[in-house]
Protein backbone atom coordinates (compact mmCIF):
# COMPACT_ATOMS: atom_id res chain seq x y z
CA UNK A 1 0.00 0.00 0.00
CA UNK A 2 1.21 3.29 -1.02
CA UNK A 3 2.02 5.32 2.41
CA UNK A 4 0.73 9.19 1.60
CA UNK A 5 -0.30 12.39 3.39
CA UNK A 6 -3.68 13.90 2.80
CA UNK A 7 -3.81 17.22 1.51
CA UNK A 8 -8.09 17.28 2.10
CA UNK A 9 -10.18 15.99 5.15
CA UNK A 10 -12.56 13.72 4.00
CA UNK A 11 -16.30 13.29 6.16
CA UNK A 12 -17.80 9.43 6.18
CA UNK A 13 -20.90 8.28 5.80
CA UNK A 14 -23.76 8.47 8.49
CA UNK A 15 -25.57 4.95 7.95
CA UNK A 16 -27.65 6.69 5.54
CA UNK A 17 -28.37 9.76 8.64
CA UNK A 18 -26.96 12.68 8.87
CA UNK A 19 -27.26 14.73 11.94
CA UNK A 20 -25.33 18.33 11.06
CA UNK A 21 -22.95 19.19 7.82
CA UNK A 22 -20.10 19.90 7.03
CA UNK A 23 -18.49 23.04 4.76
CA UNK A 24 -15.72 23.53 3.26
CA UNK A 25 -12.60 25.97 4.25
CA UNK A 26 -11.45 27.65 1.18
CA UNK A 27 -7.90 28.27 1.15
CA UNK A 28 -6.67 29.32 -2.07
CA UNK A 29 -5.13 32.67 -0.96
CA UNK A 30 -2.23 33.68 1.44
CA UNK A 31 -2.33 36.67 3.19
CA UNK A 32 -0.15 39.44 3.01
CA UNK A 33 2.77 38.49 5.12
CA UNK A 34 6.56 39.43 5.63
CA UNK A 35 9.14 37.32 4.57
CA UNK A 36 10.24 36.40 8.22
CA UNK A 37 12.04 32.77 8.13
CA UNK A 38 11.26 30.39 10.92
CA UNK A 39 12.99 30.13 13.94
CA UNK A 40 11.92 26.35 15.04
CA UNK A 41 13.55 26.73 18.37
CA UNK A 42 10.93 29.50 19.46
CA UNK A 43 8.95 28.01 22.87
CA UNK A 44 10.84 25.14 22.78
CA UNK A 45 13.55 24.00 25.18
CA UNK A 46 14.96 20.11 24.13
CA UNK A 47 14.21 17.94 26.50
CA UNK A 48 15.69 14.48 27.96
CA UNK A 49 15.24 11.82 25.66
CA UNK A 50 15.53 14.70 22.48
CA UNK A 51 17.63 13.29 19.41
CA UNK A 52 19.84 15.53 16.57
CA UNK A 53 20.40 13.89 13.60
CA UNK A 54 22.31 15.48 10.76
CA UNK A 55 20.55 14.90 7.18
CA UNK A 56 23.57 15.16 4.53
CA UNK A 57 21.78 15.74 1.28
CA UNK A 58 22.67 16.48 -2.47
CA UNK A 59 21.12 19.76 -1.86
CA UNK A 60 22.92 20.31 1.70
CA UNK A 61 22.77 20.19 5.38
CA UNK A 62 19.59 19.60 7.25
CA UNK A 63 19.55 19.48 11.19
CA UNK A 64 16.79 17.66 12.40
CA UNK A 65 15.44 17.33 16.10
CA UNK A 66 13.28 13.96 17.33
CA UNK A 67 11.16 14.24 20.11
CA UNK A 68 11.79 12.18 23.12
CA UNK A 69 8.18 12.24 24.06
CA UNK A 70 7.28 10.50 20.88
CA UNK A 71 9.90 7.31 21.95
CA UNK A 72 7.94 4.69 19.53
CA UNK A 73 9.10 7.24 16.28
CA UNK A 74 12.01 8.59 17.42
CA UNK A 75 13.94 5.10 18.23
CA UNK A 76 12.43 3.37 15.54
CA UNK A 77 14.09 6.61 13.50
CA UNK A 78 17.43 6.38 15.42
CA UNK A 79 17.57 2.68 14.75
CA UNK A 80 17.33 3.06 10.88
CA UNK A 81 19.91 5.97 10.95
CA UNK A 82 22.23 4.00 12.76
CA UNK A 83 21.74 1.09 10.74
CA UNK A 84 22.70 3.18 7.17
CA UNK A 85 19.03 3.06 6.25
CA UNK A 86 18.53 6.68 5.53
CA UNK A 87 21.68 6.29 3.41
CA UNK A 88 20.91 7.09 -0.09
CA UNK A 89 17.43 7.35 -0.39
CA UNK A 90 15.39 9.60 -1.34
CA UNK A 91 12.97 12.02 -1.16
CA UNK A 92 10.35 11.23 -3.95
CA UNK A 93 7.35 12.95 -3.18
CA UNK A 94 7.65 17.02 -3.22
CA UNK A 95 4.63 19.23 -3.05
CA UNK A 96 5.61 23.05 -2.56
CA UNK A 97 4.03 24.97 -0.31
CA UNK A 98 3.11 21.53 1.18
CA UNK A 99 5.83 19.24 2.33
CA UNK A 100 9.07 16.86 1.24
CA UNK A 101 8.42 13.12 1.68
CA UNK A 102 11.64 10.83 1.93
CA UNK A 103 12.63 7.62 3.44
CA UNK A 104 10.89 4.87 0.86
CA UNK A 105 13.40 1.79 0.87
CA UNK A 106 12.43 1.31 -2.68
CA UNK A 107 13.50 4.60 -3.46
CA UNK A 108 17.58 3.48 -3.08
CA UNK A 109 18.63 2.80 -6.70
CA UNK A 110 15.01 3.43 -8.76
CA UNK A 111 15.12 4.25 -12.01
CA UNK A 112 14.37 8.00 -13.07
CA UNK A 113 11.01 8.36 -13.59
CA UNK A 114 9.18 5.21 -11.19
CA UNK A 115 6.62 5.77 -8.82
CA UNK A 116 7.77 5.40 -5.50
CA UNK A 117 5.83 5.52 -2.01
CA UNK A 118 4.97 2.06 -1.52
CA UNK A 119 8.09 0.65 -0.04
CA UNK A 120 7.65 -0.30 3.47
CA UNK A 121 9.68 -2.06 5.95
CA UNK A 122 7.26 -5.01 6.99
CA UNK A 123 6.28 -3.45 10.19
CA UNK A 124 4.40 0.07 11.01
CA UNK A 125 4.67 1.89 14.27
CA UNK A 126 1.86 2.67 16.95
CA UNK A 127 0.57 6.33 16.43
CA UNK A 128 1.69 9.13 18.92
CA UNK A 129 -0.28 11.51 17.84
CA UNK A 130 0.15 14.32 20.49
CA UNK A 131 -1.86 17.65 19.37
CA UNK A 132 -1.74 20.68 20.12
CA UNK A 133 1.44 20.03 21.69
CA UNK A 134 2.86 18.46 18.46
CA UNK A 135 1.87 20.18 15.56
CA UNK A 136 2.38 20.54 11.63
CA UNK A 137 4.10 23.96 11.67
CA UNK A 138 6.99 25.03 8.56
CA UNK A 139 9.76 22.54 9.80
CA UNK A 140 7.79 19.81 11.65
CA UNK A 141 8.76 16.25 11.24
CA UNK A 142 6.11 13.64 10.74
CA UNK A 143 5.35 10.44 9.57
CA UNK A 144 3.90 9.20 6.54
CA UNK A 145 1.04 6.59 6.72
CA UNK A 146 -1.86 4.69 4.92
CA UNK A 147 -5.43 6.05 4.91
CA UNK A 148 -7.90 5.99 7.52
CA UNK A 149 -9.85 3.49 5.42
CA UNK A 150 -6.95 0.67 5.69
CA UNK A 151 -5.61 2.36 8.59
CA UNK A 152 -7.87 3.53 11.14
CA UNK A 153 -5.63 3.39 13.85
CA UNK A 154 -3.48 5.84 11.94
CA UNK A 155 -0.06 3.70 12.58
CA UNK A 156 2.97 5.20 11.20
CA UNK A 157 5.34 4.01 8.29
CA UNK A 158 8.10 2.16 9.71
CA UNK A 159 10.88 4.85 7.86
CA UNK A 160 9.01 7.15 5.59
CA UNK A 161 8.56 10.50 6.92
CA UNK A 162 7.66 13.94 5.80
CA UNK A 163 9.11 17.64 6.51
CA UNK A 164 6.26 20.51 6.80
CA UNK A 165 6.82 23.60 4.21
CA UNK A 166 3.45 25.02 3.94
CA UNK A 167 2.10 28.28 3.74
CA UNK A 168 0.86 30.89 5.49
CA UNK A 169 -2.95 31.78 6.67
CA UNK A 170 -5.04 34.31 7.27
CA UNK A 171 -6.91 34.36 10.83
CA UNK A 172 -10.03 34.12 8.70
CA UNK A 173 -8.90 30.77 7.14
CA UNK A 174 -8.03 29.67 10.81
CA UNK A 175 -11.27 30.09 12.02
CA UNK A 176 -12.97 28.01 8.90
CA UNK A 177 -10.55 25.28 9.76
CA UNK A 178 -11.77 25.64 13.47
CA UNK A 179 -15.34 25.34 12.37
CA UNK A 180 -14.56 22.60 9.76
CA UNK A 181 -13.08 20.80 13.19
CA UNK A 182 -15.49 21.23 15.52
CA UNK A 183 -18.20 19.68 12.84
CA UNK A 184 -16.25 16.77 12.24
CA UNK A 185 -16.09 15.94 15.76
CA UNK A 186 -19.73 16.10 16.22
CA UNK A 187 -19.74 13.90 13.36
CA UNK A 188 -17.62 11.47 14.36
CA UNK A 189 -19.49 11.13 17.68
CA UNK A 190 -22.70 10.93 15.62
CA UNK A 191 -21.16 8.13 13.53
CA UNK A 192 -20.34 5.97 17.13
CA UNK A 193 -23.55 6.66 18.43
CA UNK A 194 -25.41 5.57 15.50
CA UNK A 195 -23.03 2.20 14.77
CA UNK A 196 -24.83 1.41 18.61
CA UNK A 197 -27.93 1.66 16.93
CA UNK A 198 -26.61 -0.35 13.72
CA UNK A 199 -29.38 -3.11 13.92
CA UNK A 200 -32.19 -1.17 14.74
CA UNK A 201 -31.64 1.13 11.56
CA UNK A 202 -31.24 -1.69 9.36
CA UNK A 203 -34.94 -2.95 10.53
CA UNK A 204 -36.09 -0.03 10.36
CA UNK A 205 -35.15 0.69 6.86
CA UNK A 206 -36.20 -2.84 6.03
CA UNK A 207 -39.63 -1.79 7.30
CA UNK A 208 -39.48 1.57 5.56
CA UNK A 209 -40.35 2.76 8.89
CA UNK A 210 -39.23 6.54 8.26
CA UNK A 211 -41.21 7.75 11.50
CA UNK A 212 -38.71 5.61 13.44
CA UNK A 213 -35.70 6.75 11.74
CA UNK A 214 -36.89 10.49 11.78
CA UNK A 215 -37.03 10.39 15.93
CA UNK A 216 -34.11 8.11 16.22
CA UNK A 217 -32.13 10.86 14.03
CA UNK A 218 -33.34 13.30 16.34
CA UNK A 219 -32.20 11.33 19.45
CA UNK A 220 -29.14 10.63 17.97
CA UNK A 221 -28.53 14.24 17.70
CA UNK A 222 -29.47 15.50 20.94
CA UNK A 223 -27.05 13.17 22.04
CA UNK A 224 -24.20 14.47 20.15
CA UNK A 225 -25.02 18.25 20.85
CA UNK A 226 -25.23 17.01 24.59
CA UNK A 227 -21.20 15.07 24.55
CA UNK A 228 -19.83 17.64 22.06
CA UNK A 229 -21.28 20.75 24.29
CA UNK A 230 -17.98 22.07 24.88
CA UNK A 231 -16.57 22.17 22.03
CA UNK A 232 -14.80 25.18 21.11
CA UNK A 233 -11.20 26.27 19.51
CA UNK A 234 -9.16 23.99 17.97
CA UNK A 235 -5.94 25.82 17.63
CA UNK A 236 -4.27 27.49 20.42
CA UNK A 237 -3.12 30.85 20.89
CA UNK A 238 0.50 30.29 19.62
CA UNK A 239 -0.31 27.63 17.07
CA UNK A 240 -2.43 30.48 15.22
CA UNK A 241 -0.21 33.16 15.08
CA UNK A 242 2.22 30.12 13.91
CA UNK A 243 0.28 29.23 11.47
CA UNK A 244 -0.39 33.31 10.30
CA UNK A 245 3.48 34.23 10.56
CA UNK A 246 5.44 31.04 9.40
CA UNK A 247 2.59 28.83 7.80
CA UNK A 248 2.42 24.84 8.02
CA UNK A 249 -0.32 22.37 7.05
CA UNK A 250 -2.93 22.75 10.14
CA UNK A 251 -5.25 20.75 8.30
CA UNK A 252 -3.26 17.18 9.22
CA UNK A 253 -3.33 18.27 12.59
CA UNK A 254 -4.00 15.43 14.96
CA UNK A 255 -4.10 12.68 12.40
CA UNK A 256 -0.51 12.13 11.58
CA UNK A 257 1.83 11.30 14.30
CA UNK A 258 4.55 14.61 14.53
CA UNK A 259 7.68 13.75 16.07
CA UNK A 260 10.29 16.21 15.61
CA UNK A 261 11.34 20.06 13.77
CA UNK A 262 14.05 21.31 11.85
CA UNK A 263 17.02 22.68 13.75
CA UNK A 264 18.95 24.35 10.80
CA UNK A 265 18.80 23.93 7.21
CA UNK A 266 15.20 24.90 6.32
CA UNK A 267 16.77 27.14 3.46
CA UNK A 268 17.58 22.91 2.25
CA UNK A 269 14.47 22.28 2.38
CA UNK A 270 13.29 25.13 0.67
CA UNK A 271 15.37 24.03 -2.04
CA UNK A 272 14.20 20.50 -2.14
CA UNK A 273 10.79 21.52 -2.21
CA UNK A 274 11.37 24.01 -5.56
CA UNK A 275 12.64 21.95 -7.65
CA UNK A 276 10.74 20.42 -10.86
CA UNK A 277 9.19 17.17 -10.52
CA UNK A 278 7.08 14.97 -12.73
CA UNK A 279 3.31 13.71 -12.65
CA UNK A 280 3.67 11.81 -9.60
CA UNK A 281 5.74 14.94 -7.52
CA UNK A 282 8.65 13.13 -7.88
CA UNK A 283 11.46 15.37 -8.54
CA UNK A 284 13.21 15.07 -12.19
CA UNK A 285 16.52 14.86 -10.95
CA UNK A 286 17.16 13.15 -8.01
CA UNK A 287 17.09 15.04 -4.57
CA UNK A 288 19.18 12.15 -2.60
CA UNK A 289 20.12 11.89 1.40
CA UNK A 290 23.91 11.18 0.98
CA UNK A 291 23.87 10.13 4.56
CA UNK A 292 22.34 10.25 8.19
CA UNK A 293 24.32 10.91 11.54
CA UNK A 294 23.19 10.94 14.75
CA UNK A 295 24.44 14.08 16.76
CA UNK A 296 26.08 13.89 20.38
C-alpha cells in the first residue's frame, strides 16, 4: 500500500443519517505576510530523551530534532539511521508549499522516472499523535502513513517521513478550519452513536419505517449536541499566530503522528521543495540523502 499524506479531510458516511454538515474551508489565498524565516527553536527548550540527527543531502545540510516524548518514532528513527538506512534514499514525493516526503526503501537505486511511495519495511509503528502540543508547523517532522480506510488506527510508516513547508494563513482561514473541526467531531461522535444503533436502523429501513428513523435521528442528535457541548477552539493561541506568521499544514493536525522540527537547514528544504518534478511529484533529478548521523 502506497504510504501518503492527505492534503483534504474527508467526512464518512452516516448509515444513511446525517445529523449536522459539514463546509468547506477555502484556502486558495495567502495573506499578506513578511518574509520572516522560521525560527523552530521559538517556545521550545529540548528535552531528555531529544535526538539531533544530521541529514547530509545532495542539496545540503539539514539538522533535524526527534522528540523524546514521541519514543515509539524517534527510536524506531534512530535505529534506521544507525543502521545506514537513511543512506541514499530519497525524497520522492515534493509538493511546494506543502511538504518533502523521503525515506521509501524502494526509493535506493530506482530508475528515473518510477513511482515510489509504496516501499515499506514489513512493520508500522503505533501512532503518537500528540496535538496541540505536536503540531504541523513550517519545519515539523512527521510520519507518513496509509489512509484511515486501511488504517484507522493511523499507525505510522516504519521509515518514511515527511518535513512541513506550507504556507501561510489568514486568521479568517483559521477560524474556517476551526469550524470545519469542531463539525467533524460532532460527526464522528454521531457516527459511534449511531453504529450502537446499527441493527435497529437496518430494521427499520427494512420496514421503511421513516417515522422511526426520523425520531431516532433526532435522538441521535441531541445526544451528540449534549457530549460535544464544549466544544470550542481547535488551535491554540501560539499555534495560530504560527500558522499566520510562518505557515504549516494545520489541516493534518491530529491525524498524523509529529515527532520532531528542523534545527537548521530549512533554506535545504526550501530548495528540495522548488525543484521540478514529474506527474507523480517526484522530482526530475534526483534530490538524494547522501547520509544520516546521529548528533552527540
Amino acid at each position: 500500500m502506497k504510504y501518503f499524506i492527505a492534503t483534504l479531510l474527508v467526512v464518512g458516511a452516516l448509515l444513511g443519517l446525517s445529523a449536522c454538515s459539514t463546509t468547506t474551508a477555502k484556502a486558495d489565498t495567502t495573506p499578506e505576510t513578511d518574509n520572516q524565516t522560521i525560527t523552530p527553536m521559538d517556545n521550545y527548550t529540548i528535552q531528555p530523551g531529544d535526538v539531533k540527527v544530521l541529514l547530509h543531502t545532495t542539496l545540503g545540510d539539514i539538522t533535524i530534532l526527534l522528540y523524546g516524548d514521541t519514543p515509539r518514532h524517534t527510536e524506531n528513527f534512530v535505529k534506521l539511521v544507525k543502521s545506514g538506512h537513511y543512506d541514499g534514499l530519497l525524497f520522492h514525493r515534493v509538493i511546494n508549499d506543502f511538504m518533502v516526503q523521503g525515506g521509501d526503501p524502494d526509493s535506493k537505486d530506482a530508475p528515473k522516472g518510477k513511482m515510489l511511495g509504496g516501499g515499506d519495511m514489513g512493520y508500522e509503528i503505533e501512532a503518537e499523535i500528540d496535538f496541540p502540543k505536536h503540531y504541523h508547523h513550517r519545519g515539523a517532522i512527521a510520519a507518513a502513513r496509509q489512509g484511515d480506510a486501511v488504517n484507522p488506527e493511523r499507525k505510522s510508516s516504519g521509515s518514511q517521513f515527511y518535513i512541513v513547508t506550507g504556507r501561510k494563513f489568514s486568521a479568517g482561514q483559521l477560524d474556517a478550519m476551526e469550524q470545519k473541526a469542531v463539525m467533524q467531531h460532532k460527526q464522528d461522535v454521531f457516527n459511534q452513536l449511531s453504529a450502537e444503533y446499527r441493527d435497529s436502523i437496518m430494521s427499520m429501513r427494512r420496514n421503511r419505517d421513516q417515522a422511526g428513523l426520523d425520531a431516532l435521528r433526532d435522538k441521535l442528535a441531541e445526544e451528540t449536541e449534549r457530549l460535544t457541548a464544549n466544544d470550542s477552539t481547535y488551535f491554540t493561541p501560539e499555534q495560530r499566530e504560527t500558522y499566520m506568521r510562518e505557515g504549516g499544514t494545520p489541516h493534518l493536525d491530529g491525524t498524523y503522528t509529529v515527532y520532531g522540527r528542523v534545527l537548521e537547514g530549512m533554506d535545504v528544504v526550501d530548495k528540495i521543495q522548488q525543484v521540478e518534478t514529474d506527474g507523480n511529484d517526484r522530482p526530475v533529478d534526483d534530490v538524494r540523502i547522501i547520509s544520516a548521523t546521529v548528533l552527540p
